[in-house]
Protein backbone atom coordinates (compact mmCIF):
# COMPACT_ATOMS: atom_id res chain seq x y z
CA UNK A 1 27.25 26.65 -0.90
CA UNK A 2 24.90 25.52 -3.74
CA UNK A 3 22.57 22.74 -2.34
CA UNK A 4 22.64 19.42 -4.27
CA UNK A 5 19.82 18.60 -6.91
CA UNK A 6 17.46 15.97 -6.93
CA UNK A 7 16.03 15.08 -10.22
CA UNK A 8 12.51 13.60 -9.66
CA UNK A 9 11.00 11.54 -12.47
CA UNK A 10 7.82 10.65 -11.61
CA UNK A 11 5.26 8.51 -13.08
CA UNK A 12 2.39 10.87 -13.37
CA UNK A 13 0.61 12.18 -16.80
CA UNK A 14 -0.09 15.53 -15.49
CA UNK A 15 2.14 17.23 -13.01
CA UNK A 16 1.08 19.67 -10.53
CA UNK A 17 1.77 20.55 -6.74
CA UNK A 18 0.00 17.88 -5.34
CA UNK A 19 1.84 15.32 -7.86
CA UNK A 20 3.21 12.45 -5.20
CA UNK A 21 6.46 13.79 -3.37
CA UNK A 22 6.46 17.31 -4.93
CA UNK A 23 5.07 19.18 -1.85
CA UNK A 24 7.90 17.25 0.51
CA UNK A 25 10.67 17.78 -2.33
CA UNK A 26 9.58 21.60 -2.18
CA UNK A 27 9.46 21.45 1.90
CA UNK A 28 13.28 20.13 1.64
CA UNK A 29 14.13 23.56 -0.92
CA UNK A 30 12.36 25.88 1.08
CA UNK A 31 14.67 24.52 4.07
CA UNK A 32 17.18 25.11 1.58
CA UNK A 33 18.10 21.55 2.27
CA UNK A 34 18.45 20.22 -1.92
CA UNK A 35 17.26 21.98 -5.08
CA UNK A 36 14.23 20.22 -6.93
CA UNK A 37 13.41 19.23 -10.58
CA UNK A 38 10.62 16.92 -11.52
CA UNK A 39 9.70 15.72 -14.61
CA UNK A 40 7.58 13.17 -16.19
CA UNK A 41 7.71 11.73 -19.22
CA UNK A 42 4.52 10.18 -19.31
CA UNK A 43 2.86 13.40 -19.68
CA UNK A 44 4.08 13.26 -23.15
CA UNK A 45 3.50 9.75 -23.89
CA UNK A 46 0.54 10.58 -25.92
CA UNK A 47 2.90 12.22 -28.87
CA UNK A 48 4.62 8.74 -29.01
CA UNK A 49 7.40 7.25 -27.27
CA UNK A 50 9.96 8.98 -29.50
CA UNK A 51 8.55 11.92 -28.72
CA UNK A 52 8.52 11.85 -25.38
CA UNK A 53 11.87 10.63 -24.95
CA UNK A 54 13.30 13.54 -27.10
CA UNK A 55 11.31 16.27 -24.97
CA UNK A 56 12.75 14.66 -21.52
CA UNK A 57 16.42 15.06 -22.77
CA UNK A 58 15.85 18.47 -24.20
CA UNK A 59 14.25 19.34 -20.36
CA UNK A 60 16.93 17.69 -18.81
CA UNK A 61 19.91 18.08 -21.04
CA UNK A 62 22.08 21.00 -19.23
CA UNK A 63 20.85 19.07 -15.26
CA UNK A 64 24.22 17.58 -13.02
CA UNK A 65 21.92 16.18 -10.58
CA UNK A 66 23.27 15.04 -7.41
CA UNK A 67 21.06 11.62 -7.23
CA UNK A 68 17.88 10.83 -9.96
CA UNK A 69 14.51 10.06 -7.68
CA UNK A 70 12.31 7.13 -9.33
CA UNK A 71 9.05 6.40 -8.70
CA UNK A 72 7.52 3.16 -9.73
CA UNK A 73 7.49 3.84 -13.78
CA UNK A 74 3.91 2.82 -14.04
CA UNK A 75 2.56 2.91 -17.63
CA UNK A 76 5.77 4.50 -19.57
CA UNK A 77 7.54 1.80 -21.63
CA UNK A 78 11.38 2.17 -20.36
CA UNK A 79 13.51 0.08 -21.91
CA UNK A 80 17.07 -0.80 -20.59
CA UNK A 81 18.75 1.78 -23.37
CA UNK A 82 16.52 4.37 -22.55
CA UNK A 83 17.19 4.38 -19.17
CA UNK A 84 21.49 4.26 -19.94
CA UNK A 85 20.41 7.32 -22.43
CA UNK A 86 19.38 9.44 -19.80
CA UNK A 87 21.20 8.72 -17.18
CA UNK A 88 24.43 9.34 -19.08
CA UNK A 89 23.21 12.31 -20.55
CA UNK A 90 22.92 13.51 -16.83
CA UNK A 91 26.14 12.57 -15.97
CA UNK A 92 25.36 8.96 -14.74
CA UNK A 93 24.28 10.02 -10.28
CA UNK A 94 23.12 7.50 -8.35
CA UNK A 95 19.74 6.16 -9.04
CA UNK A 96 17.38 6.01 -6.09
CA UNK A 97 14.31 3.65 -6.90
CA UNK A 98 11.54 4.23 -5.17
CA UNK A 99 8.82 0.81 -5.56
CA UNK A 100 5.64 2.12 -4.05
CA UNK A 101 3.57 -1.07 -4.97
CA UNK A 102 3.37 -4.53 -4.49
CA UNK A 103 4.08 -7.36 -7.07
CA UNK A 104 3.52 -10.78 -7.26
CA UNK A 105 0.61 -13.79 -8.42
CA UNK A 106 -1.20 -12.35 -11.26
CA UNK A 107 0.29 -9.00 -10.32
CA UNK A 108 3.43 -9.04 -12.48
CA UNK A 109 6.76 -6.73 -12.59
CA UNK A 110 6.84 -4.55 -15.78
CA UNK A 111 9.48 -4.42 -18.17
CA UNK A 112 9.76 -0.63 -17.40
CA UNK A 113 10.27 -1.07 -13.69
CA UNK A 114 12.44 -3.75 -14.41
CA UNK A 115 14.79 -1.58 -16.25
CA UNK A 116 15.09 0.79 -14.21
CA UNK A 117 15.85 -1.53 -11.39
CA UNK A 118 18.92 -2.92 -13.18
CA UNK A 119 20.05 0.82 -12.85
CA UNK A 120 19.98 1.71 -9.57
CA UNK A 121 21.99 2.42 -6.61
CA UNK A 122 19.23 2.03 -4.13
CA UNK A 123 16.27 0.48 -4.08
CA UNK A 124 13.36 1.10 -1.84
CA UNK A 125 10.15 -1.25 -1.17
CA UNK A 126 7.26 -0.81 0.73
CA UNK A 127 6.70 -4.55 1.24
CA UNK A 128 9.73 -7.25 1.47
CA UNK A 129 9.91 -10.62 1.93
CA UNK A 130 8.91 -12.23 -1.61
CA UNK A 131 8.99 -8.55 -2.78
CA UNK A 132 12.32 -8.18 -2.02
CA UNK A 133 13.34 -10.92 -3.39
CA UNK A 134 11.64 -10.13 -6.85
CA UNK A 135 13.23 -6.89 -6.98
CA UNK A 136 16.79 -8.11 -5.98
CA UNK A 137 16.71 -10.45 -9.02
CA UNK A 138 16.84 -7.66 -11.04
CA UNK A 139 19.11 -5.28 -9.14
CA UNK A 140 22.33 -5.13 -8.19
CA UNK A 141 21.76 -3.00 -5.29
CA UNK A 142 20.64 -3.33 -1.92
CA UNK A 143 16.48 -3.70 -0.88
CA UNK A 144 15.44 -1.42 1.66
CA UNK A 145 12.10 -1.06 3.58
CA UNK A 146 10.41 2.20 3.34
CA UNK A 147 6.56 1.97 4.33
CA UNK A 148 3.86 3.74 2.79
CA UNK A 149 3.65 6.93 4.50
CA UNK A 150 0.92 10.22 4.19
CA UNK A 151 1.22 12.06 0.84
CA UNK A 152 1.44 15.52 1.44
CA UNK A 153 -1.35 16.33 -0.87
CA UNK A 154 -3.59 16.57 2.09
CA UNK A 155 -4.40 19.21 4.00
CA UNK A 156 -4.17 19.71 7.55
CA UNK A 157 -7.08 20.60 8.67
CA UNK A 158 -8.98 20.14 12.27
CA UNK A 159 -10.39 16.76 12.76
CA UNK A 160 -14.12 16.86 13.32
CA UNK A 161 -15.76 15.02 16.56
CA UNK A 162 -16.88 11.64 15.67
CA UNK A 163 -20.22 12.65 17.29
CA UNK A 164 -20.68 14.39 13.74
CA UNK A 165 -20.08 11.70 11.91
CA UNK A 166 -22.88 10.59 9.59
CA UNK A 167 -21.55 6.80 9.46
CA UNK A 168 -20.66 4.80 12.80
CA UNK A 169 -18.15 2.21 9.92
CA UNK A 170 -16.15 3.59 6.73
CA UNK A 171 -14.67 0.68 5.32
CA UNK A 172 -12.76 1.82 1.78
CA UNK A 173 -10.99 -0.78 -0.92
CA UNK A 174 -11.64 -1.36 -4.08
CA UNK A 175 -13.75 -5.40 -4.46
CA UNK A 176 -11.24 -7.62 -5.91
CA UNK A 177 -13.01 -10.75 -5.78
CA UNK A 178 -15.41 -12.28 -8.73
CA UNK A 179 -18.77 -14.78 -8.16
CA UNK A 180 -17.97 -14.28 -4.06
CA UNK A 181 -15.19 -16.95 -4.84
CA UNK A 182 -12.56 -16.06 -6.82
CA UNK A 183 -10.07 -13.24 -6.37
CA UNK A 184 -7.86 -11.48 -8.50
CA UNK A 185 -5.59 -10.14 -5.93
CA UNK A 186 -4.32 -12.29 -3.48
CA UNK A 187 -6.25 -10.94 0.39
CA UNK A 188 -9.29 -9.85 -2.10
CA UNK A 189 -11.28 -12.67 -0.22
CA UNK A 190 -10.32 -11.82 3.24
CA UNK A 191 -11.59 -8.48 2.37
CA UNK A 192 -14.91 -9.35 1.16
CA UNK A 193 -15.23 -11.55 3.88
CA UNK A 194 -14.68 -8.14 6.45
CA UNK A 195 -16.89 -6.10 4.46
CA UNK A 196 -19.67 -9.02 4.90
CA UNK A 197 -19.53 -9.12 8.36
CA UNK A 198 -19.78 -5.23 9.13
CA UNK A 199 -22.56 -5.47 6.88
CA UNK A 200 -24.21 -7.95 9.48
CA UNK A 201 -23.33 -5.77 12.80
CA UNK A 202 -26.75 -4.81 13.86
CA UNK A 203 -27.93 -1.39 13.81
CA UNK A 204 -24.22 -0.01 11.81
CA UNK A 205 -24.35 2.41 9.85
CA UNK A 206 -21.69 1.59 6.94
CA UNK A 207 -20.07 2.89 3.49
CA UNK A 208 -18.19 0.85 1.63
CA UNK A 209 -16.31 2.76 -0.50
CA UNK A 210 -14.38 1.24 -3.76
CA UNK A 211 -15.20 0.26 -6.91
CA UNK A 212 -17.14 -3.21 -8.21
CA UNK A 213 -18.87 -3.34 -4.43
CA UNK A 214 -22.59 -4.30 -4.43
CA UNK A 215 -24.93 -4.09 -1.66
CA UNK A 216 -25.80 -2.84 1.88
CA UNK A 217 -23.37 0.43 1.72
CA UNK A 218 -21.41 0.29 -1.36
CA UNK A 219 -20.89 4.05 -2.27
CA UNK A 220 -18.96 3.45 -5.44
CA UNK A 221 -15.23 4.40 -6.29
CA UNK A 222 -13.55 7.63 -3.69
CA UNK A 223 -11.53 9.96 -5.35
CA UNK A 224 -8.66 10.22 -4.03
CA UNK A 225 -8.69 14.07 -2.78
CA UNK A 226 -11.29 13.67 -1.33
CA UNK A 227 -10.47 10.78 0.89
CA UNK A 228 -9.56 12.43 4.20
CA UNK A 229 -13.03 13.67 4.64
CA UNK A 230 -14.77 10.65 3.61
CA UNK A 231 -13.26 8.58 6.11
CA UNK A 232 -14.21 11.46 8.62
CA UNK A 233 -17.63 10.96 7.85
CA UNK A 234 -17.03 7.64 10.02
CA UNK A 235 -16.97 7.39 13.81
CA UNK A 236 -14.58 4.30 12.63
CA UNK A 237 -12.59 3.36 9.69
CA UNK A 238 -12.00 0.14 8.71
CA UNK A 239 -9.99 -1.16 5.53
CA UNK A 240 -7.74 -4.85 4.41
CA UNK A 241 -4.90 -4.54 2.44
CA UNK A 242 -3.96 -7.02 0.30
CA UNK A 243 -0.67 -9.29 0.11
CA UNK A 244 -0.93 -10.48 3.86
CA UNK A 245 2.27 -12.56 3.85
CA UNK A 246 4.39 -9.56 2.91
CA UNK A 247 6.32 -8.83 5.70
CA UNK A 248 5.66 -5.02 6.94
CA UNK A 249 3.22 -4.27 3.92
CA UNK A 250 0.37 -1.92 4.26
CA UNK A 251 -1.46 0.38 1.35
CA UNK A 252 -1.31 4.22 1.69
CA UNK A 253 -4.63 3.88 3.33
CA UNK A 254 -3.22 3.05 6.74
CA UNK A 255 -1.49 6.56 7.11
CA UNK A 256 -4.49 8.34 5.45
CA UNK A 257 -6.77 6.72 7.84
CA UNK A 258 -4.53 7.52 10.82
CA UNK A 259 -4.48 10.78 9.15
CA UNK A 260 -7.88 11.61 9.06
CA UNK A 261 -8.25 11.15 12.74
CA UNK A 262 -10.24 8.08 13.34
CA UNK A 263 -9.46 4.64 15.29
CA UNK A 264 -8.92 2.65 12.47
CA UNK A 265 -9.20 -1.22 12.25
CA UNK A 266 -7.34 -3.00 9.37
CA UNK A 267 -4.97 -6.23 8.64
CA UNK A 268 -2.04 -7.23 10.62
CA UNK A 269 1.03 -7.96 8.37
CA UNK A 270 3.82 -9.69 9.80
CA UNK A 271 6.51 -7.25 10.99
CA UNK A 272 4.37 -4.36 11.97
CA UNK A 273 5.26 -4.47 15.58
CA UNK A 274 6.81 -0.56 15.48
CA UNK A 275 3.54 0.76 14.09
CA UNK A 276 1.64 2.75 16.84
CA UNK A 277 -0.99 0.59 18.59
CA UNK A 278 -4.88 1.04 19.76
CA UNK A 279 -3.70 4.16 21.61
CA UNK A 280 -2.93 5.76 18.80
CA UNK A 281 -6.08 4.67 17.00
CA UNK A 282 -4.46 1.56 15.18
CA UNK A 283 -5.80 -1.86 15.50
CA UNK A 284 -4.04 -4.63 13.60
CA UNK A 285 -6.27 -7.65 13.38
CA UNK A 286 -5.19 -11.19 12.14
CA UNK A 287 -8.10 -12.16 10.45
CA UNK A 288 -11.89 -10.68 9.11
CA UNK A 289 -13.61 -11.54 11.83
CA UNK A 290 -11.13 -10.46 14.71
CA UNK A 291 -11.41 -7.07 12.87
CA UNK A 292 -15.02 -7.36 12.42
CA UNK A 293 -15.03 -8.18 16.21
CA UNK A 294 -12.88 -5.34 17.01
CA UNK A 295 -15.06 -2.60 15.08
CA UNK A 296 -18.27 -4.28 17.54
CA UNK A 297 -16.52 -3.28 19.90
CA UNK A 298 -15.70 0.13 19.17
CA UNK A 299 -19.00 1.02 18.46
CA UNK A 300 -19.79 0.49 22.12
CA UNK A 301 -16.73 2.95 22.62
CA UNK A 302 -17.63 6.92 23.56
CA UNK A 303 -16.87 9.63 21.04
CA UNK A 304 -14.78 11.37 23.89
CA UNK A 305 -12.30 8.24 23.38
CA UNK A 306 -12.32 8.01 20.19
CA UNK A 307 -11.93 11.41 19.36
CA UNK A 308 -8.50 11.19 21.75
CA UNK A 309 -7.24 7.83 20.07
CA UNK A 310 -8.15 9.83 16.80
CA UNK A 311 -6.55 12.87 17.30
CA UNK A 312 -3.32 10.63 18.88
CA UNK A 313 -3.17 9.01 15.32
CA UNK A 314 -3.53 11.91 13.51
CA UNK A 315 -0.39 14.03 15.29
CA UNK A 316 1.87 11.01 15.19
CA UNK A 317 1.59 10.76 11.15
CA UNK A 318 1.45 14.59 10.54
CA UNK A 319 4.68 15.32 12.81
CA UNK A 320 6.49 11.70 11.59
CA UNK A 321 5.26 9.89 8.95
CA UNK A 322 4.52 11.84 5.70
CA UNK A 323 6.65 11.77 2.28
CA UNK A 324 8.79 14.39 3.94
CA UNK A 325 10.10 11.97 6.11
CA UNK A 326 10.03 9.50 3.39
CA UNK A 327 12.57 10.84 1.47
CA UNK A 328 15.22 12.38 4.25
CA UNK A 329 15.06 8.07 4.93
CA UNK A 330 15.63 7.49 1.12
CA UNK A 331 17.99 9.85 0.13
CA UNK A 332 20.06 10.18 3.33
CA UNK A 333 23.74 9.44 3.05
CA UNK A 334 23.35 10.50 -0.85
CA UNK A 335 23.15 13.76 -0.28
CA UNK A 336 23.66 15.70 3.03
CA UNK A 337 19.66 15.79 4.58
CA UNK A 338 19.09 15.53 8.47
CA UNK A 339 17.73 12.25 9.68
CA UNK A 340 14.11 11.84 10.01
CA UNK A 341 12.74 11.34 13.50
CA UNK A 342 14.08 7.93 15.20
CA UNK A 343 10.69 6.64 16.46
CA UNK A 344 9.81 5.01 14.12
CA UNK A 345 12.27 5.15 11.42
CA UNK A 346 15.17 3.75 13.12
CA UNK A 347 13.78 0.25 13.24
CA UNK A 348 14.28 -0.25 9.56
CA UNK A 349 17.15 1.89 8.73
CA UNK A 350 19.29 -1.22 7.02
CA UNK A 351 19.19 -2.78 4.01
CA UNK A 352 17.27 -6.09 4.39
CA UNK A 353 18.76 -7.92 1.64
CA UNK A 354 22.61 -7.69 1.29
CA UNK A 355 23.99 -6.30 -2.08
């Protein structure tokens, strides 16, 4: 029996194998699980919209996917009639919409995502509460929770002691906040405020890593290949995501951090209570300075220990929580995939907003 196809349109302007989900779509076909197509049409953008459009049908033309993957359109300019183009061309499967950022205050939905949204069967975010309820305005499916989990574009390599570690603190976020008062995304303050009080620990070594920092530390923007070893160059991590009353929101940086095998101290969203905990290298503090607190701490902390809590965090992502995992959760009951493991992904398994 033919396995189903997936149709992946991504949001990327140059594909490759580490292009987000490709690596755990191609996992899923070597299992022989689905068959795989991805396409982008952003990567044509730069001909015109026209264009671009025209080459996407001509890719996709002769495809009878079983279910259409979307990632969060970013910067292509979908309109509602391009989006009923294609997906009738395909022979209109179910639309799974995959919203991998966070919207709101100055931070607005896009017409693109918003089209795309009115499409779909499914729709997953990785934050709810006011989240889901800005999605659901313009859907008439179900929201579902999916959290950010590790792109596969990493590596797995061994996890260094922290006793080489150049850096007892990496702390990594772009600044957000403007004259030391003003931020442009909401929790931009509450980071500057962490980052200001590492910066007074006595005797820390720290590298803040992100663009617009100034200062004690401030390393400038890190690529994002490279970020697994940067934050190994820590004995600690540290980090603040933004959007703090978004229930069960966290930034890709939480399972990268895990990832690359450090105790890592960051913000505690409500909802989070089936994330790992300080055993597993994870601490989830409430405000700057319990976090601040929490690294002071730490520091105190042998490299035996933290090298175990470290390599804890690292296994439980690598075995659990990557974009493999991701998408059995997504796509399951769509087309025939195994479930992914129950700890943790049982605990959000239902729609949280009804359709």
């Amino acid at each position: 029996m033919t396995p189903p196809l997936v149709l992946q349109v991504a949001n990327e302007r140059v594909l490759g194998p580490s292009s987000r989900f490709v690596r755990a779509f191609g996992l899923l076909a070597s299992d022989g699980l689905l068959r795989h197509t991805v396409v982008s049409p952003l990567a044509a953008l730069g001909e015109g919209r026209e264009t671009a459009l025209r080459r996407l049908h001509a890719e996709v033309g002769e495809l009878r996917p079983a279910a259409v993957f979307v990632q969060s359109p970013g910067a292509f300019p979908w309109t509602d009639e391009d989006v009923r183009a294609l997906l009738s061309l395909l022979g209109d499967p179910p639309v799974v919409f995959w919203e991998g950022d966070a919207w709101g205050g100055r931070k607005q939905l896009t017409p693109a995502s918003q089209a795309w949204l009115g499409a779909a069967d499914r729709v997953h975010s990785v934050a709810l509460g006011p989240q889901a309820a800005l999605l659901r305005r313009h859907s008439r499916a179900s929201v579902r929770y999916v959290p950010h989990v590790l792109p596969l574009s990493f590596d797995d390599t061994p996890v260094p002691s922290p006793g080489e570690a150049v850096d007892d603190v990496v702390a990594m976020g772009n600044c957000y906040v403007r004259f030391g008062c003003w931020e442009r995304v909401e929790g931009g303050l509450d980071r500057a405020r962490m980052v200001r009080g590492l910066r007074r620990l006595p005797g820390c070594r720290l590298s803040v890593y992100g663009t617009r920092w100034r200062g004690r530390g401030a390393r400038g923007p890190a690529p994002f290949p490279c970020q697994v070893d940067i934050l190994r160059q820590g004995r600690i991590t540290a980090g603040w995501d933004h959007f703090s009353g978004y229930p069960r929101y966290f930034s890709d940086r939480l399972p990268i951090a895990l990832y690359a095998g450090r105790p890592h101290v960051t913000s505690r969203q409500p909802g989070l209570e089936w994330l790992p905990g300080p055993g597993t290298g994870l601490h989830l503090c409430a405000t700057p300075g319990e976090a601040v607190s929490t690294v002071r701490r730490l520091l105190a902390t042998a490299d035996d220990e933290l090298h175990a809590a470290g390599l804890s965090g690292h296994a439980w992502v690598r075995d659990r929580f990557t974009d493999r995992e991701a998408l059995l959760h997504m796509l399951g009951g769509l087309v025939a995939l195994p479930l992914p493991p129950a700890d943790p992904w049982q605990a959000f398994v239902r729609p949280v907003v009804p359709a």
